[in-house]
N, C-alpha and C. Protein backbone atom coordinates (compact mmCIF):
# COMPACT_ATOMS: atom_id res chain seq x y z
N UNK A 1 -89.20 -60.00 -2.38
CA UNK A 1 -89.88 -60.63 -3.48
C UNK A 1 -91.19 -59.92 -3.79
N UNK A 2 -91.65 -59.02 -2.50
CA UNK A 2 -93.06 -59.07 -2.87
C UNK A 2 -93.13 -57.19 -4.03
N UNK A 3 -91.78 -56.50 -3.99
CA UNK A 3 -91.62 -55.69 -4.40
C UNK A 3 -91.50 -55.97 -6.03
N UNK A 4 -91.16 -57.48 -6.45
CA UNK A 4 -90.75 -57.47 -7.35
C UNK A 4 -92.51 -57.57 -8.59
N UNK A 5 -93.24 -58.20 -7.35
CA UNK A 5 -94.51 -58.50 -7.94
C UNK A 5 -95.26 -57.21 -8.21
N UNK A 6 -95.26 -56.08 -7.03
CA UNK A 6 -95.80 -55.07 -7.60
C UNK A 6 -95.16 -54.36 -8.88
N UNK A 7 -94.31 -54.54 -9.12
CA UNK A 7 -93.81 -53.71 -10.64
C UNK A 7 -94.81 -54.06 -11.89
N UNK A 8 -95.45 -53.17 -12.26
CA UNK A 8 -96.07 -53.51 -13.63
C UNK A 8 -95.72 -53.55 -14.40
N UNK A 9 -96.19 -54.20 -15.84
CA UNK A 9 -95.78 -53.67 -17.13
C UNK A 9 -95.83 -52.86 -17.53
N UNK A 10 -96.61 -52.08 -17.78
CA UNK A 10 -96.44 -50.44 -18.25
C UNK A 10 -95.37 -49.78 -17.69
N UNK A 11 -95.30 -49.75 -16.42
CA UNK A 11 -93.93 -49.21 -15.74
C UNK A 11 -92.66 -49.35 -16.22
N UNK A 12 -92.29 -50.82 -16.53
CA UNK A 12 -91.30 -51.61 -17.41
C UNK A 12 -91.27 -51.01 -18.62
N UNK A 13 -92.47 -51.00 -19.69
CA UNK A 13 -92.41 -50.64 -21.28
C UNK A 13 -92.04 -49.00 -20.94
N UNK A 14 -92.66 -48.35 -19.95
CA UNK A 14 -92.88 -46.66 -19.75
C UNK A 14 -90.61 -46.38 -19.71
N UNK A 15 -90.44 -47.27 -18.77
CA UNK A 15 -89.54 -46.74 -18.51
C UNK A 15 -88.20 -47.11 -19.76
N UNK A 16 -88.57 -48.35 -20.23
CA UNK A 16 -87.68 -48.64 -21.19
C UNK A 16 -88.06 -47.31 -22.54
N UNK A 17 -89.03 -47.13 -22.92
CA UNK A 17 -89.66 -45.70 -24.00
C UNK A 17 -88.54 -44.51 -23.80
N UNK A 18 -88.79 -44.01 -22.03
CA UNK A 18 -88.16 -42.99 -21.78
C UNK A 18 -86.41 -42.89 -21.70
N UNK A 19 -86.07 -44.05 -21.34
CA UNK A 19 -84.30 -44.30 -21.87
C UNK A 19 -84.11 -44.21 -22.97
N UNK A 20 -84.46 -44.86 -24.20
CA UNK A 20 -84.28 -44.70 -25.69
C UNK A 20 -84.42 -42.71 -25.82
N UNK A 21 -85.27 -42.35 -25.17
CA UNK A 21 -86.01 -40.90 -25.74
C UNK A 21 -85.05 -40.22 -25.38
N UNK A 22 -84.44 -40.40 -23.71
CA UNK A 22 -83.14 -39.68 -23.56
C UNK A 22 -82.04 -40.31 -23.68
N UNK A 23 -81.75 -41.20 -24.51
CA UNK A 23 -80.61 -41.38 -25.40
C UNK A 23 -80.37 -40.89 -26.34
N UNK A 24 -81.81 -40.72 -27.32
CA UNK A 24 -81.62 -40.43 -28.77
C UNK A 24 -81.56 -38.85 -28.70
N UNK A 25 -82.24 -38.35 -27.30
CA UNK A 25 -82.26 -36.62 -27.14
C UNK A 25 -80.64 -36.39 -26.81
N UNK A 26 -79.66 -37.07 -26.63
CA UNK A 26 -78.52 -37.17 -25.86
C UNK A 26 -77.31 -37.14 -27.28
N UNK A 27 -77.89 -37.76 -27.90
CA UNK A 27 -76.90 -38.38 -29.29
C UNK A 27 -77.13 -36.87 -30.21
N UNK A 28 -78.79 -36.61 -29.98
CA UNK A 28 -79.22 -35.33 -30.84
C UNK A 28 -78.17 -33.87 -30.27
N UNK A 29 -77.89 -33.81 -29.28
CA UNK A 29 -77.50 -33.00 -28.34
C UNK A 29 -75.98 -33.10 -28.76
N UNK A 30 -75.45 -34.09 -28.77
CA UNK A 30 -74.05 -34.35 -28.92
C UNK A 30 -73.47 -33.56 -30.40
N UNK A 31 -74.30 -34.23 -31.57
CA UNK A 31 -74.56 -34.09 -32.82
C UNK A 31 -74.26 -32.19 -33.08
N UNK A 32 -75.82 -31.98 -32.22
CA UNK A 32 -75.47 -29.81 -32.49
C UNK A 32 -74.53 -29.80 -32.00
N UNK A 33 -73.74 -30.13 -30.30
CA UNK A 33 -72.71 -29.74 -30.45
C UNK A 33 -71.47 -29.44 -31.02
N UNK A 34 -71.61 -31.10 -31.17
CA UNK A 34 -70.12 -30.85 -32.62
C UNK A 34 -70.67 -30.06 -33.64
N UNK A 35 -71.38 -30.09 -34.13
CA UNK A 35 -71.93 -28.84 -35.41
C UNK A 35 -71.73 -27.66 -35.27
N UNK A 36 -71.61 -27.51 -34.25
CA UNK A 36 -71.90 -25.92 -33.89
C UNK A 36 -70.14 -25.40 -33.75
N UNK A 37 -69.45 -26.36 -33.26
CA UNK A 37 -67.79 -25.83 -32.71
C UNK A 37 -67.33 -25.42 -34.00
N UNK A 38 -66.14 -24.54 -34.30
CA UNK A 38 -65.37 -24.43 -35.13
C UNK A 38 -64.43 -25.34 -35.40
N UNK A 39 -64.07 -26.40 -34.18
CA UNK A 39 -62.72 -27.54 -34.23
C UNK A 39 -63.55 -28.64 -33.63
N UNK A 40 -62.70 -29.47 -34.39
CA UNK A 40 -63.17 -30.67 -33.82
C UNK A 40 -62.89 -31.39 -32.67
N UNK A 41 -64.11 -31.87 -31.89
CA UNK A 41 -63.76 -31.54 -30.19
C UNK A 41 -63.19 -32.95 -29.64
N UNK A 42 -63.41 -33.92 -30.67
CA UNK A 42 -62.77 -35.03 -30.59
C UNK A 42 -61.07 -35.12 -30.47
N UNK A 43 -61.05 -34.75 -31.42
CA UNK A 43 -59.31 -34.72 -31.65
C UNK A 43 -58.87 -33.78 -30.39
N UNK A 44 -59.61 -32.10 -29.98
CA UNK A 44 -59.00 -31.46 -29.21
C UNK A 44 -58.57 -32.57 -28.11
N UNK A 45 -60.14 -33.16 -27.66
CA UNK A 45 -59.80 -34.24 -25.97
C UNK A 45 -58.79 -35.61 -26.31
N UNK A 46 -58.99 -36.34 -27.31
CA UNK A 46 -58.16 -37.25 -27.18
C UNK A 46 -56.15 -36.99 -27.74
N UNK A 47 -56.13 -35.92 -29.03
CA UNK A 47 -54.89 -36.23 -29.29
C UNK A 47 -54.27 -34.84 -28.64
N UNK A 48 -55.10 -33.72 -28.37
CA UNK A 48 -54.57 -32.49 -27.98
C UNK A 48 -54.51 -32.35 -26.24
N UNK A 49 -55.25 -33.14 -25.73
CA UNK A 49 -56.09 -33.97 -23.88
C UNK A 49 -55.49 -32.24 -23.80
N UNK A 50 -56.88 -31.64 -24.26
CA UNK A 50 -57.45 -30.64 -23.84
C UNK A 50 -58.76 -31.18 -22.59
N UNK A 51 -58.43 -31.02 -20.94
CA UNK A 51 -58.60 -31.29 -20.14
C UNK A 51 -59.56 -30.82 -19.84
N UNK A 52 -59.88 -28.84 -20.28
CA UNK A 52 -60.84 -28.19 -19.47
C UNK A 52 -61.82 -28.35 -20.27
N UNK A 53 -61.94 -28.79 -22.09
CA UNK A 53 -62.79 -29.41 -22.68
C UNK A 53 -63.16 -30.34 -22.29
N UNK A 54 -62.86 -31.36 -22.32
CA UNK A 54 -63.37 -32.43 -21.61
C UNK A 54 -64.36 -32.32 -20.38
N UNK A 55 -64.50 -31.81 -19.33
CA UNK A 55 -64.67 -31.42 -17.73
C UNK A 55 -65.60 -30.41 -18.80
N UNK A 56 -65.70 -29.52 -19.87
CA UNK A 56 -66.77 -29.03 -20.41
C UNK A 56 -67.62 -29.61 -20.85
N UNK A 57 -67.48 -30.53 -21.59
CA UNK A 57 -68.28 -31.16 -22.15
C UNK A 57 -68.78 -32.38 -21.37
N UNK A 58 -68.52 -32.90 -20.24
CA UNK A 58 -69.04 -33.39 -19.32
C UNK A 58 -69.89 -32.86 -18.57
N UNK A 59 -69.95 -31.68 -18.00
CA UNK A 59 -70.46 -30.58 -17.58
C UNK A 59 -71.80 -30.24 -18.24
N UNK A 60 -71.67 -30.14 -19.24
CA UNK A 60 -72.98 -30.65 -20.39
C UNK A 60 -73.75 -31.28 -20.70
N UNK A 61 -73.15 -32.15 -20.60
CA UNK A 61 -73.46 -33.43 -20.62
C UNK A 61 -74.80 -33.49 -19.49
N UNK A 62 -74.13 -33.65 -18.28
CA UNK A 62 -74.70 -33.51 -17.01
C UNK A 62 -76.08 -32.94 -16.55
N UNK A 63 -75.91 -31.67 -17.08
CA UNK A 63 -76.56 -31.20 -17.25
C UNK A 63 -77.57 -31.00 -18.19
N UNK A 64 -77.46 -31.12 -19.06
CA UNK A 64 -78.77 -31.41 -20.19
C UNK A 64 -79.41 -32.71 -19.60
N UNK A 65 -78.56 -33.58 -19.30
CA UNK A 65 -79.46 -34.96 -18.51
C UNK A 65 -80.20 -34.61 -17.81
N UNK A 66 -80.03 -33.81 -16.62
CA UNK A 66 -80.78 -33.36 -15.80
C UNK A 66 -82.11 -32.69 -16.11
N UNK A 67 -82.01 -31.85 -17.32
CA UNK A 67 -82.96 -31.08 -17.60
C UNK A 67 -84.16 -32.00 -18.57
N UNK A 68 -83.21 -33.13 -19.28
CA UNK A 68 -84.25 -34.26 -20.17
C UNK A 68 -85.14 -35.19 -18.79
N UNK A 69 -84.14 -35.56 -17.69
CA UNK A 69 -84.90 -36.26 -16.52
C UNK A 69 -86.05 -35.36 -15.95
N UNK A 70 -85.16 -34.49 -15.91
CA UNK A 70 -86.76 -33.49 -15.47
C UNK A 70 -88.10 -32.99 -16.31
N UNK A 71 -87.64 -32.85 -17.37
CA UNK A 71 -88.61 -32.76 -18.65
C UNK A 71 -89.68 -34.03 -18.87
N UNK A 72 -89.12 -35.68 -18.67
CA UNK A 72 -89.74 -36.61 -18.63
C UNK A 72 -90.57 -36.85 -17.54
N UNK A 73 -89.93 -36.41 -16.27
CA UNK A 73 -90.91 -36.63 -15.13
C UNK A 73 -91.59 -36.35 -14.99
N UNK A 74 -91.89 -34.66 -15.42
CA UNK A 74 -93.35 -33.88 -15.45
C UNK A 74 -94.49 -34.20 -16.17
């Protein structure tokens, strides 16, 4: 209980700010990607279950997270 008391508000508002920021950096990210492909990467994974796309674009995924978590922490 007594962990719950030290949590501040700012901490709370700070951290809720920085989820939206790497969501909307996440959606932005998604967005160039599809822009950028020649085919559409939707249809490849769901009606074509192009597999190694998928596991790519997860991969991506992943990784750009990593690099927005790390970008925010500093």
């Amino acid at each position: 209980m007594e962990y719950l008391a030290a949590i501040q508000l700012a901490e709370m508002i700070s951290t809720v700010v920085y989820t939206i920021l790497g969501v909307a950096l996440m959606g932005l990210i998604w967005k160039v990607i599809d822009w950028m492909t020649p085919f559409p990467i939707m249809k490849e994974i769901e009606q074509d279950q192009n597999m190694a796309l998928a596991v790519l674009i997860g991969l991506v995924f992943v990784s750009i997270s990593i690099i927005i978590a790390a970008v925010i922490v500093s």
